[in-house]
PDB file of N, CA and C in Angstrom:
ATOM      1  N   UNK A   1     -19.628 -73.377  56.352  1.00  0.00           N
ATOM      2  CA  UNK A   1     -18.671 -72.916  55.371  1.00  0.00           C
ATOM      3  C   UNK A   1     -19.254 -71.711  54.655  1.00  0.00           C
ATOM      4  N   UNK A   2     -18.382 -70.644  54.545  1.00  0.00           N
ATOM      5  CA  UNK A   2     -19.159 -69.036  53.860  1.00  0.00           C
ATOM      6  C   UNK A   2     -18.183 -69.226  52.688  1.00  0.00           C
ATOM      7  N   UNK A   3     -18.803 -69.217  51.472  1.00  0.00           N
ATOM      8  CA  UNK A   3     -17.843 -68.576  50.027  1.00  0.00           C
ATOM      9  C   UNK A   3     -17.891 -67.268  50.075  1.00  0.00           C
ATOM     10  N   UNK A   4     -16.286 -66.596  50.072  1.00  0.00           N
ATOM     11  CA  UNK A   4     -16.638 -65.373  49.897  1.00  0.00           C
ATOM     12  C   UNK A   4     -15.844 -65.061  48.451  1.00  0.00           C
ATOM     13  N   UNK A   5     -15.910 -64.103  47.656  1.00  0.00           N
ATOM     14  CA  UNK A   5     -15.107 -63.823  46.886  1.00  0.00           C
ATOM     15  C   UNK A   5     -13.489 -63.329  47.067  1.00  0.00           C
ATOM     16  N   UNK A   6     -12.636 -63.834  46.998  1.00  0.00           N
ATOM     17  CA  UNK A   6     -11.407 -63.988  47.437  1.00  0.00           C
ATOM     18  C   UNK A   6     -10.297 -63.974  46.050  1.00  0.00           C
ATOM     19  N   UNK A   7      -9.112 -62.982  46.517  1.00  0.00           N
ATOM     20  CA  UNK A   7      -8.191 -62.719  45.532  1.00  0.00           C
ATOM     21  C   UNK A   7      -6.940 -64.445  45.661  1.00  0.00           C
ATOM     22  N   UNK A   8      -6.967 -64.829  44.167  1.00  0.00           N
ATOM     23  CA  UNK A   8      -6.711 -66.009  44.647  1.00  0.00           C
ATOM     24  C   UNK A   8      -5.025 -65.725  44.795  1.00  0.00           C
ATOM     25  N   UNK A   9      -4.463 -64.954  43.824  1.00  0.00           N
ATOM     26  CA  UNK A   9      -2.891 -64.688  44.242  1.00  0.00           C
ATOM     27  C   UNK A   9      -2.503 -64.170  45.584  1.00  0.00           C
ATOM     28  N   UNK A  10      -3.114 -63.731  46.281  1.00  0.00           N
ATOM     29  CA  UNK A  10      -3.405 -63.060  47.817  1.00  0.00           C
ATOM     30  C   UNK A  10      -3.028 -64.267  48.253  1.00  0.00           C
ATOM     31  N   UNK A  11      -4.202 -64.869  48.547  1.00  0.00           N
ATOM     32  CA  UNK A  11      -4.710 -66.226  49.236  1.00  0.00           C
ATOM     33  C   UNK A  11      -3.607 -67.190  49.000  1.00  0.00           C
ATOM     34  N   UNK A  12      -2.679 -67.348  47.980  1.00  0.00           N
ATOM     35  CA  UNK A  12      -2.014 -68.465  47.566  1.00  0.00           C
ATOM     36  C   UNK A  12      -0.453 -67.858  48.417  1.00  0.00           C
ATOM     37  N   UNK A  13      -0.256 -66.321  48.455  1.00  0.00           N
ATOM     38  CA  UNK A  13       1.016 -66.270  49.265  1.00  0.00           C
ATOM     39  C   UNK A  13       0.835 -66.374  50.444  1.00  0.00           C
ATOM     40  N   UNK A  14      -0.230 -65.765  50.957  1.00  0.00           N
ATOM     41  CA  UNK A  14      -0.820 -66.220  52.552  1.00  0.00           C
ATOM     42  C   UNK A  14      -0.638 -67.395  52.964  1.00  0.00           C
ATOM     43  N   UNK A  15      -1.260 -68.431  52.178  1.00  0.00           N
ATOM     44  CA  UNK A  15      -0.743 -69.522  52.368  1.00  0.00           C
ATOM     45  C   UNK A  15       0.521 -70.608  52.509  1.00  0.00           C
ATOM     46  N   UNK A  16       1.490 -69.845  51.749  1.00  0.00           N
ATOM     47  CA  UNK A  16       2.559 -69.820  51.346  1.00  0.00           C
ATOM     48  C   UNK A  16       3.029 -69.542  53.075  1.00  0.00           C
ATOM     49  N   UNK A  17       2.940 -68.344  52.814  1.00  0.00           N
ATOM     50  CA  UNK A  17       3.638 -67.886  54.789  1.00  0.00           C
ATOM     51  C   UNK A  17       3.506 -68.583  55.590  1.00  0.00           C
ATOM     52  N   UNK A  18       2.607 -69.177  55.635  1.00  0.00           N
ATOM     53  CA  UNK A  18       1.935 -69.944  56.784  1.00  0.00           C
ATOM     54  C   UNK A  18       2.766 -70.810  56.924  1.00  0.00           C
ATOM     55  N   UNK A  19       3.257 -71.295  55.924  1.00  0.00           N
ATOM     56  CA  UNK A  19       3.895 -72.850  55.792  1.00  0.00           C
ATOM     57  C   UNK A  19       5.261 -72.484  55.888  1.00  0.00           C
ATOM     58  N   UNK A  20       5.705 -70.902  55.739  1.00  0.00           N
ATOM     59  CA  UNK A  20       7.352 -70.882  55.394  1.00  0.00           C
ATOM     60  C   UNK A  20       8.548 -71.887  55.728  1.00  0.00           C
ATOM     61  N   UNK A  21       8.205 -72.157  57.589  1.00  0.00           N
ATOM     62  CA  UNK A  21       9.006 -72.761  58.152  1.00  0.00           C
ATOM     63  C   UNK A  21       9.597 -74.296  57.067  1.00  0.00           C
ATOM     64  N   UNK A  22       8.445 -75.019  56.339  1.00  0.00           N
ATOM     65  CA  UNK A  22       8.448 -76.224  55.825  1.00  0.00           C
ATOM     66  C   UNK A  22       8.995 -76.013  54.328  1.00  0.00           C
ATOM     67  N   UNK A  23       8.911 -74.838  53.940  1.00  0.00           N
ATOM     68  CA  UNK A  23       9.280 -74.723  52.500  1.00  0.00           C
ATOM     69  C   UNK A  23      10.571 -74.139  52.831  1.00  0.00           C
ATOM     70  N   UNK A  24      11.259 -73.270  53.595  1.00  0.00           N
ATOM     71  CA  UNK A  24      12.371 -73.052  53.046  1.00  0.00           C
ATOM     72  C   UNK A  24      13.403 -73.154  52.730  1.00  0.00           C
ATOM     73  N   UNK A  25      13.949 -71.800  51.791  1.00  0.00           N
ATOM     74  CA  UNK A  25      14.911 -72.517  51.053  1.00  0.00           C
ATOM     75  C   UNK A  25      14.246 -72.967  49.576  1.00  0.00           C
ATOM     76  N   UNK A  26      13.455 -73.378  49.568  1.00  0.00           N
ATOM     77  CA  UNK A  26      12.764 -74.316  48.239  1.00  0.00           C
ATOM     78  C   UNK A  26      12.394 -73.333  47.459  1.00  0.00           C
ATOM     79  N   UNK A  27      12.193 -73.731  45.844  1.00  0.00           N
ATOM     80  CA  UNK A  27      11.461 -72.482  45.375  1.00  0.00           C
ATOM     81  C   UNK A  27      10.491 -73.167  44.896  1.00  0.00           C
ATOM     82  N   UNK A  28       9.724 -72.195  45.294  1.00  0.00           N
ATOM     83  CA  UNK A  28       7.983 -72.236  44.996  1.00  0.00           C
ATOM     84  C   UNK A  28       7.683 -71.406  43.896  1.00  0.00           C
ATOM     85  N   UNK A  29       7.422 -71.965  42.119  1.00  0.00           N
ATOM     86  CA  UNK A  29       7.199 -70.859  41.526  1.00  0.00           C
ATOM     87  C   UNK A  29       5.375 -70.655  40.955  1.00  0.00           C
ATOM     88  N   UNK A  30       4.861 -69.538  40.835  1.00  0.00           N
ATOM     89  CA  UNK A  30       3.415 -69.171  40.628  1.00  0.00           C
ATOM     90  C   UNK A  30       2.995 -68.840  39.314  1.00  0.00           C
ATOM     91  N   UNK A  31       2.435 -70.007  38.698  1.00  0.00           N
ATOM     92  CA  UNK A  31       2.274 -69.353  37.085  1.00  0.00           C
ATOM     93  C   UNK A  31       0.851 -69.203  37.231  1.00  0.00           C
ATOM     94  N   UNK A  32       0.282 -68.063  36.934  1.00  0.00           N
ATOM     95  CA  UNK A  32      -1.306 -67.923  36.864  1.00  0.00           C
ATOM     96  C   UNK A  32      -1.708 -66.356  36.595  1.00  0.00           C
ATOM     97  N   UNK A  33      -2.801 -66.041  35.968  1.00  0.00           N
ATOM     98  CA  UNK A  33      -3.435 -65.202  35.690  1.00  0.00           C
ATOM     99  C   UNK A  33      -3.938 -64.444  37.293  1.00  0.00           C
ATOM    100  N   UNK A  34      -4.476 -62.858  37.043  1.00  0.00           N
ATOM    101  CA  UNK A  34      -4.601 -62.852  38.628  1.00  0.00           C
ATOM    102  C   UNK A  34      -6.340 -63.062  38.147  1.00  0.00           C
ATOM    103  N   UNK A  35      -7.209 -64.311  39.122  1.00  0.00           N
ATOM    104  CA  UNK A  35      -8.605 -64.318  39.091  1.00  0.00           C
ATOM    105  C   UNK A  35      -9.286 -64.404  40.501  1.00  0.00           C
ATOM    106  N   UNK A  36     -10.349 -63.853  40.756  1.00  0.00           N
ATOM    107  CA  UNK A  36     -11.054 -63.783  42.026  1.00  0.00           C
ATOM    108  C   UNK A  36     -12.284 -65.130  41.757  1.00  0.00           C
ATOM    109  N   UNK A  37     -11.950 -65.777  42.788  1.00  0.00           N
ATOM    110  CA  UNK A  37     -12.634 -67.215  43.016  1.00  0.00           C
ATOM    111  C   UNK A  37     -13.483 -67.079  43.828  1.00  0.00           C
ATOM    112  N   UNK A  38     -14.661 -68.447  44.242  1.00  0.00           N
ATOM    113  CA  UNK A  38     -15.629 -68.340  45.742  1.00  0.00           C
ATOM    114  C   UNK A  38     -14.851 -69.484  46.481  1.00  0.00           C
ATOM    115  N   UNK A  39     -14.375 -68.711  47.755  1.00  0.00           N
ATOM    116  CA  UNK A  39     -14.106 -70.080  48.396  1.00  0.00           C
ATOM    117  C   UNK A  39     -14.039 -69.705  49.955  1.00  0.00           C
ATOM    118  N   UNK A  40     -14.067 -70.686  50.970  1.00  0.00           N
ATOM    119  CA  UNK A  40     -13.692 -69.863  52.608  1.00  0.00           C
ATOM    120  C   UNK A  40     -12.463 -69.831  52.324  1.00  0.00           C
ATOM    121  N   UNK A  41     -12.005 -68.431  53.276  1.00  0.00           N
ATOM    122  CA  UNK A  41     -10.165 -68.459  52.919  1.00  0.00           C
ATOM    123  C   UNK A  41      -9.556 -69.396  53.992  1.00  0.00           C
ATOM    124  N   UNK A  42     -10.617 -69.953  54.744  1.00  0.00           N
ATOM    125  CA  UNK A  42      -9.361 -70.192  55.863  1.00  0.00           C
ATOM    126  C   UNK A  42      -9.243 -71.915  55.177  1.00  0.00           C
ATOM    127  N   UNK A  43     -10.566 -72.772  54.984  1.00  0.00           N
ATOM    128  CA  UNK A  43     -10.394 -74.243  54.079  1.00  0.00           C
ATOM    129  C   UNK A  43      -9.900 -74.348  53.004  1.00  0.00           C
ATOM    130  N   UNK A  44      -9.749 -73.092  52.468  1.00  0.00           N
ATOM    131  CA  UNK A  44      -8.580 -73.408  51.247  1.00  0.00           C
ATOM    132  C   UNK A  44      -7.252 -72.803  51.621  1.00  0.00           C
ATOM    133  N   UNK A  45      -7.360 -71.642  52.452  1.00  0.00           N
ATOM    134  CA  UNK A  45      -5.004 -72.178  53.013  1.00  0.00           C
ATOM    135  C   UNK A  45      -4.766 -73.273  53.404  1.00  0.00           C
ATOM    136  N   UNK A  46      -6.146 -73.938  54.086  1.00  0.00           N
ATOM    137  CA  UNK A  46      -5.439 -75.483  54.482  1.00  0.00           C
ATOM    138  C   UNK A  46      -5.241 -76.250  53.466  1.00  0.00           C
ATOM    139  N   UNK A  47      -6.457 -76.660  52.247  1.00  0.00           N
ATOM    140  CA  UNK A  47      -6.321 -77.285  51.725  1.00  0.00           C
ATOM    141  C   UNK A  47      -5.116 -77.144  50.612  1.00  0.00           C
ATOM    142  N   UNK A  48      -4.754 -75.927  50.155  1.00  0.00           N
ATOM    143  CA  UNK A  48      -3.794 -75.414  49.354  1.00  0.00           C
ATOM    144  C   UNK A  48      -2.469 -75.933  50.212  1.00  0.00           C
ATOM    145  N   UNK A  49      -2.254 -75.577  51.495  1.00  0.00           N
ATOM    146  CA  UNK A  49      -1.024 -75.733  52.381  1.00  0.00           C
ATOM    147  C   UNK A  49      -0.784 -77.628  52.421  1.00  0.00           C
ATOM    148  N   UNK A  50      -1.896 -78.317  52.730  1.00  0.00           N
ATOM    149  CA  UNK A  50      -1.761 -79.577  52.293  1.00  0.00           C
ATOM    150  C   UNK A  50      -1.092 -80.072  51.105  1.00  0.00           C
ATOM    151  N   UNK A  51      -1.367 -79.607  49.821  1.00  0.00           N
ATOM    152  CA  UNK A  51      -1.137 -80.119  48.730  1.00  0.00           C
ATOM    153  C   UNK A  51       0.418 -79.621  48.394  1.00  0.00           C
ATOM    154  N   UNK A  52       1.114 -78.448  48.964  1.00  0.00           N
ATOM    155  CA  UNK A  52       2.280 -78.188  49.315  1.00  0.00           C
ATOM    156  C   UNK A  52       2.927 -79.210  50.069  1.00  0.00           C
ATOM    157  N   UNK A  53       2.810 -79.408  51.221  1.00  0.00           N
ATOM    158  CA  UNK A  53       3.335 -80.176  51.737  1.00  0.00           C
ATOM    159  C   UNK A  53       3.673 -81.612  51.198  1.00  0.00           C
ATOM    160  N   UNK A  54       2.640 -81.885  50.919  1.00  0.00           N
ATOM    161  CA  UNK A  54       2.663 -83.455  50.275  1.00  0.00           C
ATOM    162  C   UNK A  54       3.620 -83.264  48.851  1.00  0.00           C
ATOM    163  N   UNK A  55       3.708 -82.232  48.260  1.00  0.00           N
ATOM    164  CA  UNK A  55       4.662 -81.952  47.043  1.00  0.00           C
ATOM    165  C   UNK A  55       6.066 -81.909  47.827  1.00  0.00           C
ATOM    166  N   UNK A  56       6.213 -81.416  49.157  1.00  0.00           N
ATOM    167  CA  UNK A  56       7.435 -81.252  49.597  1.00  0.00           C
ATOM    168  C   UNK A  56       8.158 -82.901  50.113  1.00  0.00           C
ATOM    169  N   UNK A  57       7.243 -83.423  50.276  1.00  0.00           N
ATOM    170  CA  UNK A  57       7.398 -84.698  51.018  1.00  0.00           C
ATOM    171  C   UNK A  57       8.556 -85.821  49.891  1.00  0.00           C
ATOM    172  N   UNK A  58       7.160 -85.538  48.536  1.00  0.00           N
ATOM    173  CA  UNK A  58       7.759 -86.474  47.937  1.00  0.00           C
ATOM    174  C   UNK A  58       8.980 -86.074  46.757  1.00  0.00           C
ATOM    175  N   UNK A  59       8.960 -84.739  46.925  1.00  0.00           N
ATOM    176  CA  UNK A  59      10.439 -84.434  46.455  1.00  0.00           C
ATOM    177  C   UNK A  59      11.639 -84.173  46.733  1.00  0.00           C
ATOM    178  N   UNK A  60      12.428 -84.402  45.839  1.00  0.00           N
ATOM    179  CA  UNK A  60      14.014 -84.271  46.082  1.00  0.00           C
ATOM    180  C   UNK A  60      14.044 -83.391  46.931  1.00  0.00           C
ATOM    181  N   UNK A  61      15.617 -83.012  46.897  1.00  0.00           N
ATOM    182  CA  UNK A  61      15.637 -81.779  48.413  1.00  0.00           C
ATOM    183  C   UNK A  61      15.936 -80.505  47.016  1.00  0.00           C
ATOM    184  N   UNK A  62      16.727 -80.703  45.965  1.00  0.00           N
ATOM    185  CA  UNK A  62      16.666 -79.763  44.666  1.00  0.00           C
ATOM    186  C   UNK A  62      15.738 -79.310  44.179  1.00  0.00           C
ATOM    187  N   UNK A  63      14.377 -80.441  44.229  1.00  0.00           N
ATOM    188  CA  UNK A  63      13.135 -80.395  43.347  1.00  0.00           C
ATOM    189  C   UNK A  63      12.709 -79.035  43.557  1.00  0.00           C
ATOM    190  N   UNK A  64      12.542 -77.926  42.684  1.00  0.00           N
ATOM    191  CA  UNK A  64      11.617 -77.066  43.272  1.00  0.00           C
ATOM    192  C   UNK A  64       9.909 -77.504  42.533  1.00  0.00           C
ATOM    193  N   UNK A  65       9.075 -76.412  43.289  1.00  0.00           N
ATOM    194  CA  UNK A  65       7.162 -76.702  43.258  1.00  0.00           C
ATOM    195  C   UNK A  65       7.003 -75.815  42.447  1.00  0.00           C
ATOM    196  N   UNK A  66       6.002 -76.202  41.517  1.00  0.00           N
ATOM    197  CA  UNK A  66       5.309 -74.742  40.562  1.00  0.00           C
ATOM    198  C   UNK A  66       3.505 -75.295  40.863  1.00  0.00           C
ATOM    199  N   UNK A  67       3.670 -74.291  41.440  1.00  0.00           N
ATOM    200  CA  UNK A  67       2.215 -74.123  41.409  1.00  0.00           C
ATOM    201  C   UNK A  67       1.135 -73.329  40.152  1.00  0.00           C
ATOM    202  N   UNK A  68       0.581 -73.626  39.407  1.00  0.00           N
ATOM    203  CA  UNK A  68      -0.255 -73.440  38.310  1.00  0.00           C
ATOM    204  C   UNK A  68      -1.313 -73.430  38.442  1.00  0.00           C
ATOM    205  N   UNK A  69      -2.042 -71.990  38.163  1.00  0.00           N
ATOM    206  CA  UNK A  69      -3.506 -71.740  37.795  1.00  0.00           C
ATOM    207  C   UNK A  69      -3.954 -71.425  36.813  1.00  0.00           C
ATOM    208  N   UNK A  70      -5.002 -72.131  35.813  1.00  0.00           N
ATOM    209  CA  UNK A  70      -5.805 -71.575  34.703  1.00  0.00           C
ATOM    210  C   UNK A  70      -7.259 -71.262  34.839  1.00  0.00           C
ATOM    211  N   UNK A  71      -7.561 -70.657  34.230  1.00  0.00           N
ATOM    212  CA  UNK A  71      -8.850 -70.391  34.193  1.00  0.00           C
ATOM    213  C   UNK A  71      -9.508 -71.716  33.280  1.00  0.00           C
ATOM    214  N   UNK A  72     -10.545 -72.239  33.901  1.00  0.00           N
ATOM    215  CA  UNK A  72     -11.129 -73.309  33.096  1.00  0.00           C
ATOM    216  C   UNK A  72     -12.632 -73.488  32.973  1.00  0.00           C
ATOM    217  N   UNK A  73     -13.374 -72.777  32.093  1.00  0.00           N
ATOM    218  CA  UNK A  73     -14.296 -72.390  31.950  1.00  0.00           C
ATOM    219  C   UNK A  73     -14.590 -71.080  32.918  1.00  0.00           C
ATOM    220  N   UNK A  74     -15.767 -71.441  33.724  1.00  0.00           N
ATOM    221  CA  UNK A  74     -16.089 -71.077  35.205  1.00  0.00           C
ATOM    222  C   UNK A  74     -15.926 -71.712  36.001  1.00  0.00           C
ATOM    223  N   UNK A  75     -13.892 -71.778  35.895  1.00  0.00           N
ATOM    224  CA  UNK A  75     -13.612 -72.184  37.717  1.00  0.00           C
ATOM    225  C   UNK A  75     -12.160 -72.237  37.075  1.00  0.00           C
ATOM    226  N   UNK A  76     -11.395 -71.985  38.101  1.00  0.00           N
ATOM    227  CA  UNK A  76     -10.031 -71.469  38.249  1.00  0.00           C
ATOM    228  C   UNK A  76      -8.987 -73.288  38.888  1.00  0.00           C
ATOM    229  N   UNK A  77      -8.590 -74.025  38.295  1.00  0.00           N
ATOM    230  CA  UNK A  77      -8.342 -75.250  38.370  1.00  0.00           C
ATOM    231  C   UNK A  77      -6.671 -74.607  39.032  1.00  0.00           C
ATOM    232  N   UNK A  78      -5.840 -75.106  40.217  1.00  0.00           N
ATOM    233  CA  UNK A  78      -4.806 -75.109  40.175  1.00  0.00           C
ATOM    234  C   UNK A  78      -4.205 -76.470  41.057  1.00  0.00           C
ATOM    235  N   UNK A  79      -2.814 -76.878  40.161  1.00  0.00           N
ATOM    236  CA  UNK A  79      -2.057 -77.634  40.167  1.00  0.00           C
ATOM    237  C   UNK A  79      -0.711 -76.990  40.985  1.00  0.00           C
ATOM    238  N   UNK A  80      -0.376 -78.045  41.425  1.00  0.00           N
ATOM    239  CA  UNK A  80       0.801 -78.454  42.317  1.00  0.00           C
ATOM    240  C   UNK A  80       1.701 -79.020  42.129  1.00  0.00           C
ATOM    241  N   UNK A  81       2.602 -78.855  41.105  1.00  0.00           N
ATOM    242  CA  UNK A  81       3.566 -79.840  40.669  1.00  0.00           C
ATOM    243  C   UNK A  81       4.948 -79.665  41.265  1.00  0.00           C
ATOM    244  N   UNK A  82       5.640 -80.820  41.052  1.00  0.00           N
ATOM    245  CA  UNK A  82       6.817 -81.003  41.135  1.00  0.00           C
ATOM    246  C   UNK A  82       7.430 -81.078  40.057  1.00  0.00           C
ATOM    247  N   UNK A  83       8.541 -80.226  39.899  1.00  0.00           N
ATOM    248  CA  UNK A  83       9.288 -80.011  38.771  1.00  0.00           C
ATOM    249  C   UNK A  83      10.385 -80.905  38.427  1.00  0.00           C
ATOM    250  N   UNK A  84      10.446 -81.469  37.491  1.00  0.00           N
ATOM    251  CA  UNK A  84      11.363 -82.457  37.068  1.00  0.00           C
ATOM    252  C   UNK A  84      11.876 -82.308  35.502  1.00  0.00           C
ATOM    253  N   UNK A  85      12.789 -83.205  35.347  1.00  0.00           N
ATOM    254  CA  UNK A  85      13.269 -82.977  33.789  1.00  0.00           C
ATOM    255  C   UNK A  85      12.341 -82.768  32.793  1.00  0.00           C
ATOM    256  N   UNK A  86      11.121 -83.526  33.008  1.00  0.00           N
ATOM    257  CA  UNK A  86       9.910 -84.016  31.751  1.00  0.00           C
ATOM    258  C   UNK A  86       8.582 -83.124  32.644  1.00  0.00           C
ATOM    259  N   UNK A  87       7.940 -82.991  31.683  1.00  0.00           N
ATOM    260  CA  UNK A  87       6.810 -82.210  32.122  1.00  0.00           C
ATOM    261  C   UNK A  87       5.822 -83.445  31.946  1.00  0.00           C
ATOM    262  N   UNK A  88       5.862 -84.424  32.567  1.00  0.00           N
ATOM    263  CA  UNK A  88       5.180 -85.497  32.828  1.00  0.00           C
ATOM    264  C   UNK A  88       3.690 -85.309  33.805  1.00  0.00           C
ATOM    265  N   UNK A  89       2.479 -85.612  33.504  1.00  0.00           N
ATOM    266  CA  UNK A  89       1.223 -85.498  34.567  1.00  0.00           C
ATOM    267  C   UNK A  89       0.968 -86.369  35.398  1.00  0.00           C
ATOM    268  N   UNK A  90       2.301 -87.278  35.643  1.00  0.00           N
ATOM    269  CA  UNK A  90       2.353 -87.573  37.073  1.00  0.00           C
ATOM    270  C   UNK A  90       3.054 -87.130  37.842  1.00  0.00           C
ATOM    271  N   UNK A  91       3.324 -86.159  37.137  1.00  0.00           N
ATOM    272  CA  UNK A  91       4.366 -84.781  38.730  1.00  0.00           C
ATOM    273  C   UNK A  91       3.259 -84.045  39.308  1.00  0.00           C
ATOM    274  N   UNK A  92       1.726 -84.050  38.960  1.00  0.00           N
ATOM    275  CA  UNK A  92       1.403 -83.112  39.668  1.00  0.00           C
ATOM    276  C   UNK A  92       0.551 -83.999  40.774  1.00  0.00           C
ATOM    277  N   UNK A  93       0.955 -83.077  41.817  1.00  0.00           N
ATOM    278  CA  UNK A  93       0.743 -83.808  43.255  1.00  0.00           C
ATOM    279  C   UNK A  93      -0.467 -83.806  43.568  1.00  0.00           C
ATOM    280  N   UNK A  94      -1.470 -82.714  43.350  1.00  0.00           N
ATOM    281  CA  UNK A  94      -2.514 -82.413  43.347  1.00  0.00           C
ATOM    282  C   UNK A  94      -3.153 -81.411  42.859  1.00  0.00           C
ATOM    283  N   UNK A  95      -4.441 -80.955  42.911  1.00  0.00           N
ATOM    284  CA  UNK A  95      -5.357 -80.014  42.013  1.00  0.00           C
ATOM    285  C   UNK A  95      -6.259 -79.428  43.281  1.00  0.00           C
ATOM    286  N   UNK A  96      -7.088 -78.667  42.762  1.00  0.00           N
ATOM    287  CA  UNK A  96      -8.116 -77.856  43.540  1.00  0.00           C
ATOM    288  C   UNK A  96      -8.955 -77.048  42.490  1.00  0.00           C
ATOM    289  N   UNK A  97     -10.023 -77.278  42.279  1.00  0.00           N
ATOM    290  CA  UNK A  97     -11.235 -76.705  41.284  1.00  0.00           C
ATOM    291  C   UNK A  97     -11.964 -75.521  42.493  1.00  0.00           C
ATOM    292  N   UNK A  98     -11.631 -74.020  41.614  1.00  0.00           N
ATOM    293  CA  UNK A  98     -12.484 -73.426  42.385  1.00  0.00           C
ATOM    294  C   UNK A  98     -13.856 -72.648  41.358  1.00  0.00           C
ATOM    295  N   UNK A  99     -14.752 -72.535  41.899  1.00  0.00           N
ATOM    296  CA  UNK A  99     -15.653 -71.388  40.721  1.00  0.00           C
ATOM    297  C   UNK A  99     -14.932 -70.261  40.742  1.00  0.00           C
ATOM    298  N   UNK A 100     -15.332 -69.534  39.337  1.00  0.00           N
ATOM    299  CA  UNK A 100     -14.672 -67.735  39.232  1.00  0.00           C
ATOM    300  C   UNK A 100     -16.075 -67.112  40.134  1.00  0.00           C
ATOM    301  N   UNK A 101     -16.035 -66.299  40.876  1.00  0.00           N
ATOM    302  CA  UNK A 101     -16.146 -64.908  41.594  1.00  0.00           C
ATOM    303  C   UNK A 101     -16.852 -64.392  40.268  1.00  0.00           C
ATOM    304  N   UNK A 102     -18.120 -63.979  40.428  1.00  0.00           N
ATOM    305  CA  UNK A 102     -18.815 -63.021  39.183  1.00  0.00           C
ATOM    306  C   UNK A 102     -17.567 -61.524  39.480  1.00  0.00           C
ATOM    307  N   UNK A 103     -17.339 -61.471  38.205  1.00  0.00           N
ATOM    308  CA  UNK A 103     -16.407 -60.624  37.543  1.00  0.00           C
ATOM    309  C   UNK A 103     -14.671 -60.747  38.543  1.00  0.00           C
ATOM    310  N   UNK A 104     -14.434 -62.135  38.299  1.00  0.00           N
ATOM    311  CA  UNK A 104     -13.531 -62.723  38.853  1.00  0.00           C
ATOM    312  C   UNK A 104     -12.123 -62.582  37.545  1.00  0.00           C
ATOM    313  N   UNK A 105     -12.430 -62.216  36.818  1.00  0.00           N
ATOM    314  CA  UNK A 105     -10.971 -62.116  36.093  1.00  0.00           C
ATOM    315  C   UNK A 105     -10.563 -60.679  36.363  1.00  0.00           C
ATOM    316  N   UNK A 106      -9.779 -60.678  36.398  1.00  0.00           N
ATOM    317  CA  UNK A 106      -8.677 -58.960  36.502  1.00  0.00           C
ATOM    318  C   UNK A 106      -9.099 -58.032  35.328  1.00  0.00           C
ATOM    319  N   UNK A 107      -8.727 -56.663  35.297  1.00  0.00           N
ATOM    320  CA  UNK A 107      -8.533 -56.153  34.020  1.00  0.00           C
ATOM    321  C   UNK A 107      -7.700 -56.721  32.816  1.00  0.00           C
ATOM    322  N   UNK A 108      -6.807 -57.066  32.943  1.00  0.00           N
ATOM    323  CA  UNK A 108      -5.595 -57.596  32.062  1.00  0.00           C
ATOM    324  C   UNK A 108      -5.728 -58.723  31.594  1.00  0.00           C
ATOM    325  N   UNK A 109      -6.773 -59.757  32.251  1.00  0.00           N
ATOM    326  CA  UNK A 109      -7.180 -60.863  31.802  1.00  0.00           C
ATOM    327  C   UNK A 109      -8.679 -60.668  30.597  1.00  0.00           C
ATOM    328  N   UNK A 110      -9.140 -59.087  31.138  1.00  0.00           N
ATOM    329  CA  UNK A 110     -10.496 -59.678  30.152  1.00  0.00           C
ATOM    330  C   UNK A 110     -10.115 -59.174  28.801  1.00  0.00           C
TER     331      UNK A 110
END
């Protein structure tokens, strides 16, 4: 496994494509800061594309996905939720902890 420094909004539509066939139609929405993470790109489209799927599985056919990234300390935490009436924390399907990339926040973020 190589960490490389990787643009994570890049990486998250890439991933996105990959999967189109299974998402569409659905809306997928992206709330996050833009931050550069360490990770391999190819084990995290999978693992990211997993945690999609499994959000697609167990929702409605209306439900749309918001995917959410914060910065959390030193490491970029993002969630997978399913959107529902209540902003309840058992909608989110899953998580993924990555480290920040030395000088991993954007201009606009620092």
């Amino acid at each position: 496994m190589s960490l490389t420094s990787i643009d994570l909004l890049e990486e998250l539509r890439a991933a996105l494509d990959e999967i189109e066939p299974l998402i569409a139609g659905r809306i997928i929405d992206l709330e996050m800061a833009r931050l550069r993470v360490l990770a391999d790109p190819v084990l995290f489209r999978h693992e990211f594309a997993s945690l999609v799927e499994s959000a697609v599985a167990v929702a409605g056919p209306t439900r749309s996905i918001t995917v959410r990234v914060a910065r959390t300390g030193q490491s970029a935490r993002i969630d997978v939720v399913n959107d529902s009436d209540s902003a309840r924390s058992d909608d989110v399907i899953g998580s993924l902890t990555l480290p920040l990339a030395p000088g991993g926040l954007s201009a606009a973020d620092a």
